[in-house]
Protein backbone atom coordinates (compact mmCIF):
# COMPACT_ATOMS: atom_id res chain seq x y z
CA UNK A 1 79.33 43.33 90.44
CA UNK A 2 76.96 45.57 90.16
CA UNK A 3 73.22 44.83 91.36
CA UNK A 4 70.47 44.65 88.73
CA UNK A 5 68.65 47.77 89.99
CA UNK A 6 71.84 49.88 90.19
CA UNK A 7 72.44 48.67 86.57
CA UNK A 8 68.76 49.90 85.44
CA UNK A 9 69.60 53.22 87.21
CA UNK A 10 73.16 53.49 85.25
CA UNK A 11 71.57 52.88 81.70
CA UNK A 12 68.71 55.84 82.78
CA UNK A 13 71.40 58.17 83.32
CA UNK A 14 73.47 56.86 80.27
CA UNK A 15 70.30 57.52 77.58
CA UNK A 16 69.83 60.63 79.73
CA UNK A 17 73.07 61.93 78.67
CA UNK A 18 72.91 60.63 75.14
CA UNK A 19 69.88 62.80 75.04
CA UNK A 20 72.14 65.91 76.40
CA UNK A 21 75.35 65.04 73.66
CA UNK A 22 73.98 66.09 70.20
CA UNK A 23 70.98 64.74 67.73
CA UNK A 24 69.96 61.34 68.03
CA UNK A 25 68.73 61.62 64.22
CA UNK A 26 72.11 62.39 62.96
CA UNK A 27 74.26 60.49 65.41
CA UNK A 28 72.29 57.13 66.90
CA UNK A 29 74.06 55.75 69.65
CA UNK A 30 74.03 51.79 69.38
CA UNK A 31 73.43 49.82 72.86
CA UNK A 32 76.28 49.09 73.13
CA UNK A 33 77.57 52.66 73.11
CA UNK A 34 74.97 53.18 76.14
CA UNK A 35 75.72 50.16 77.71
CA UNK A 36 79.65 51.67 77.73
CA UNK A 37 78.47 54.77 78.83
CA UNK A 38 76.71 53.01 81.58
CA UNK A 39 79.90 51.23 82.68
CA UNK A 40 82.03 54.39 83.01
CA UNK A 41 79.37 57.14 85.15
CA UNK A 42 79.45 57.71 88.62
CA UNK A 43 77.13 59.96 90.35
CA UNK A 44 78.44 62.88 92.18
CA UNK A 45 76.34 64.80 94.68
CA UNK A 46 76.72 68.27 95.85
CA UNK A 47 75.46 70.82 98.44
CA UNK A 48 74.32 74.16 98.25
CA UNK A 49 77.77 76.21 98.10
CA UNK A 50 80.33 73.34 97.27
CA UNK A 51 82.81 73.74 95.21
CA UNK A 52 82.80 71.28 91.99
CA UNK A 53 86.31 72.64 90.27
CA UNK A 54 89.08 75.98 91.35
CA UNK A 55 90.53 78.11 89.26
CA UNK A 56 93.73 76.53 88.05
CA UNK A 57 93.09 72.77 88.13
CA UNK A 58 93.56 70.65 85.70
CA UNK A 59 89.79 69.06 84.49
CA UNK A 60 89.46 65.49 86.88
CA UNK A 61 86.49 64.75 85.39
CA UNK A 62 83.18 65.87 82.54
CA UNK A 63 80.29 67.01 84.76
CA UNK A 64 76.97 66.94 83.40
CA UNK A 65 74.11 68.51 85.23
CA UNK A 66 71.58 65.85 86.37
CA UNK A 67 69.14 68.01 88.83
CA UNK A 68 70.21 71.08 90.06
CA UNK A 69 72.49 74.38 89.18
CA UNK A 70 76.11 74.99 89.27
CA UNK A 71 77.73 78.59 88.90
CA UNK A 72 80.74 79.41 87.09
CA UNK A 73 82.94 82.45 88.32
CA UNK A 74 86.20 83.63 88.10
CA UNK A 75 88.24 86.50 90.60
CA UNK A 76 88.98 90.11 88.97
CA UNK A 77 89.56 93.48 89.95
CA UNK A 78 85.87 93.81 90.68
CA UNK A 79 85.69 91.11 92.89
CA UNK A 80 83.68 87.49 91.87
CA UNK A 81 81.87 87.06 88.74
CA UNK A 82 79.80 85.12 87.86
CA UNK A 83 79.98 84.35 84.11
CA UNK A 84 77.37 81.74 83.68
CA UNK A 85 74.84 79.08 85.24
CA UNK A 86 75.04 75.49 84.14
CA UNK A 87 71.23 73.51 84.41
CA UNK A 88 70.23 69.66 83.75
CA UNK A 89 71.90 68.89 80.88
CA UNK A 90 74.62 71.45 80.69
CA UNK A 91 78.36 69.97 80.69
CA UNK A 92 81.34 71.30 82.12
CA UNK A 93 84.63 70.21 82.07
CA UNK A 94 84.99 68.42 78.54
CA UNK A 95 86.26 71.19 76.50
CA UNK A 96 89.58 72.08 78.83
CA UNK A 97 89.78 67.94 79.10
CA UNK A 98 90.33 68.16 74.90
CA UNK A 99 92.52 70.73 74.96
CA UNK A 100 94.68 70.08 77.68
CA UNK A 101 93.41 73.67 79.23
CA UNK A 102 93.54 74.44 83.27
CA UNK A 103 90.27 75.61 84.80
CA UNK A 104 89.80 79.08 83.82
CA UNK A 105 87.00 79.79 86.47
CA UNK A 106 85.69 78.04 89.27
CA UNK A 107 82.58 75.78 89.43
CA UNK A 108 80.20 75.50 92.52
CA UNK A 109 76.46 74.52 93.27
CA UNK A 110 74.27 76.91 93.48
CA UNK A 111 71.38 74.30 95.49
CA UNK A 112 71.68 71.20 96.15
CA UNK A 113 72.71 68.97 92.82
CA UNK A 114 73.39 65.95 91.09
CA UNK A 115 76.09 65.42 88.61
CA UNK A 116 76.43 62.52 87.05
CA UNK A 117 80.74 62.42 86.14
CA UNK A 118 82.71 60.91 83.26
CA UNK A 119 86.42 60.95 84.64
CA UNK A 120 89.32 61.73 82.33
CA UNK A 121 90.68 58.35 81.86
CA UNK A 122 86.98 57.03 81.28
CA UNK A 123 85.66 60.33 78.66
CA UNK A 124 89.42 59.28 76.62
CA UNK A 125 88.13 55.89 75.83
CA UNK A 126 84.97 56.24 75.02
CA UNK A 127 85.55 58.99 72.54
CA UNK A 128 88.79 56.47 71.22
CA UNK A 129 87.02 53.17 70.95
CA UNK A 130 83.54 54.77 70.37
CA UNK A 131 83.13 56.82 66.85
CA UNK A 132 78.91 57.11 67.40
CA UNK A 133 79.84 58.76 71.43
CA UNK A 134 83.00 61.11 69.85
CA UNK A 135 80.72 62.27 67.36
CA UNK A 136 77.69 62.41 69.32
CA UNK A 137 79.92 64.66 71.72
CA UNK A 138 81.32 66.51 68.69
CA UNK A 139 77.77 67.79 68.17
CA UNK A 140 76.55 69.41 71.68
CA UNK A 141 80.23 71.38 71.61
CA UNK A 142 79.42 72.75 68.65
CA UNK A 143 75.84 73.58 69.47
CA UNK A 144 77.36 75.06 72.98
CA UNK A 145 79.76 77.12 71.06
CA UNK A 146 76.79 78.28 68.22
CA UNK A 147 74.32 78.95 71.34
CA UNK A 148 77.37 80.93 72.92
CA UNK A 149 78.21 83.05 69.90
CA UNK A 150 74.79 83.89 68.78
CA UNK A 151 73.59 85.20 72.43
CA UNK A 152 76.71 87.27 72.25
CA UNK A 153 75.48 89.24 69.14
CA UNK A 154 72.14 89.07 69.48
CA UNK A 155 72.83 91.13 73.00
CA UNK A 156 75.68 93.25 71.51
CA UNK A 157 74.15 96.95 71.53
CA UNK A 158 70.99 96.40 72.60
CA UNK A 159 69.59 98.32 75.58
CA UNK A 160 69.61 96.78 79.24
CA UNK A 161 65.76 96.21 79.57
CA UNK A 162 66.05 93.28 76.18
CA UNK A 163 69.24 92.06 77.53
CA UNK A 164 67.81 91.58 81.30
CA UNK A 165 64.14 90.13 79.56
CA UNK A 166 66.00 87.52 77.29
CA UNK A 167 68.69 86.72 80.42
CA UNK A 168 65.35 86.10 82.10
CA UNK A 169 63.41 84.33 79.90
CA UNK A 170 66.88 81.70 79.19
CA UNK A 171 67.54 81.47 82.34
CA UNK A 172 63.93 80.59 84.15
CA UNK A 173 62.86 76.79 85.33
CA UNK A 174 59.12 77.03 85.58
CA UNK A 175 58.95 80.44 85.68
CA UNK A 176 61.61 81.00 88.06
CA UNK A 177 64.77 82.61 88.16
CA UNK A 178 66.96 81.73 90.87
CA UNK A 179 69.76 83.97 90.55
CA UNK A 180 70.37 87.19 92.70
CA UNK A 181 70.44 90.34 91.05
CA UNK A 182 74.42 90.88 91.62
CA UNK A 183 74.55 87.47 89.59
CA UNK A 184 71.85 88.50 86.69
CA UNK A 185 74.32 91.63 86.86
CA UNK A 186 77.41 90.21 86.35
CA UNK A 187 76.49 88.05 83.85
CA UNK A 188 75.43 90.73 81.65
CA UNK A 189 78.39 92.83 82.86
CA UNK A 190 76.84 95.89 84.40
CA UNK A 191 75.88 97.41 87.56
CA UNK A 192 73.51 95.86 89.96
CA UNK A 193 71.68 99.16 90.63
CA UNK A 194 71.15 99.51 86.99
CA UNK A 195 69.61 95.71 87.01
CA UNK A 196 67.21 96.65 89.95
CA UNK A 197 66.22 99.43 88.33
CA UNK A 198 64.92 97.20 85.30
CA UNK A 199 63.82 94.81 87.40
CA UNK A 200 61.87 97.10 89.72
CA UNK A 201 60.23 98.13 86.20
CA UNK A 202 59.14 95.11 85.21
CA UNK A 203 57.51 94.28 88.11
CA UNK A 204 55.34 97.41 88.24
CA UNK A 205 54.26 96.52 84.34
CA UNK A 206 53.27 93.13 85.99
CA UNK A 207 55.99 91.09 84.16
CA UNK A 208 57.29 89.79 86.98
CA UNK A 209 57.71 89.03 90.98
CA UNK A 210 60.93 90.11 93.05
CA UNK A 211 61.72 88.28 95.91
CA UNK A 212 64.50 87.42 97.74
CA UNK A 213 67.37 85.76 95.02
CA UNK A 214 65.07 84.80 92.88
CA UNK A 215 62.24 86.22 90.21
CA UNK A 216 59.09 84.56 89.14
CA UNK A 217 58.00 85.60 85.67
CA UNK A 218 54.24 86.09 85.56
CA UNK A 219 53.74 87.16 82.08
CA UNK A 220 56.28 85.43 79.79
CA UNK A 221 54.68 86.28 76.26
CA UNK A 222 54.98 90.07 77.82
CA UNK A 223 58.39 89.60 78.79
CA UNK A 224 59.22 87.96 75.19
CA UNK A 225 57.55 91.07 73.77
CA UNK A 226 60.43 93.02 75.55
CA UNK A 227 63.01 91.05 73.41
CA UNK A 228 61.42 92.22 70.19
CA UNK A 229 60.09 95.45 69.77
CA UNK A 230 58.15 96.38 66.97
């Protein structure tokens, strides 16, 4: 049985990720629903550089991102890419659980991080005995798909200095990016000289710090000017 303040801390991260699954406006969750959510979540905790999930697995579990950042990547002709980050509240995992998909790239922390896990027998029932949680979850894949499709057009033909500055401004936590620049590259799919370059222009206009696998944004309406020229 669990103890009273390890029951507090379960219904935290429950309304936590009820915040991270959809609208609340549009689909409530009733206590109960947390309360089941609650039941089923196990915290996982990983180090810099662990591996979450391979290439090729079937999906164990639905990670969402309590504290932290995981990398997705996958193994080509080019070597690794990475081909995208995953932040607090970012799930992983759910969409290959629904359609009975492998793992089409592997998943790994980035620091240190905190998932909290919903494993595959668990994720089943509630969205099978729980309408307000299936459509609750119904909602953030759609909104993960619409965020997906519109950063793919709104980047499609533009010139490398907008796609790096919007890459940049999504990507930041407090004005800080911490991804390398082979990473910022291959998530855009180009070169990492030609990302350095950019970079290395940006920071002479003041617009930003380079250090060591990371940037720090110092001017961010600037850097949103980038995004939409006049």
């Amino acid at each position: 049985m669990r103890r009273s303040s390890d029951q507090s801390a379960a219904l935290r991260d429950a309304l936590w990720v009820s915040r991270c699954v959809g609208r609340a406006g549009t689909t409530p969750l009733r206590l109960e629903d947390v309360e089941e959510l609650a039941r089923f979540i196990r915290v996982r905790q990983l180090a810099a550089g662990e591996p979450l999930a391979r290439v090729g697995e079937e999906p164990a579990a639905v990670c969402i991102v309590r504290e932290g950042c995981l990398e997705l990547a996958v193994h080509g002709s080019a070597g690794r890419q990475v081909i995208q980050t995953l932040r607090a509240g970012d799930i992983d995992g759910d969409i290959q659980m629904l359609l009975g998909l492998r793992m089409p790239y592997e998943t790994r922390a980035i620091v240190d991080t905190t998932c909290l896990m919903l494993d595959r027998a668990a994720f089943e029932e509630l969205l099978a005995t729980h309408p307000q949680v299936s459509r609750r979850w119904l909602t953030s894949v759609s909104q993960r798909l619409a965020r997906s499709h519109s950063r793919l057009t709104s980047l499609l033909g533009e010139p490398l200095e907008i796609q790096v500055a919007q890459l940049l401004l999504e990507e930041h936590v407090d004005g800080v990016v911490n991804l390398t620049q082979t990473t910022v590259a291959a998530l855009l799919g180009v070169r990492r000289p030609s990302v350095n370059r950019v970079l290395r222009r940006f920071a002479a206009r003041g617009l930003v710090e380079l250090s060591y696998g990371r940037v720090h944004i110092l001017d961010t309406a600037a850097l949103g000017r980038v995004t939409s020229p006049a």
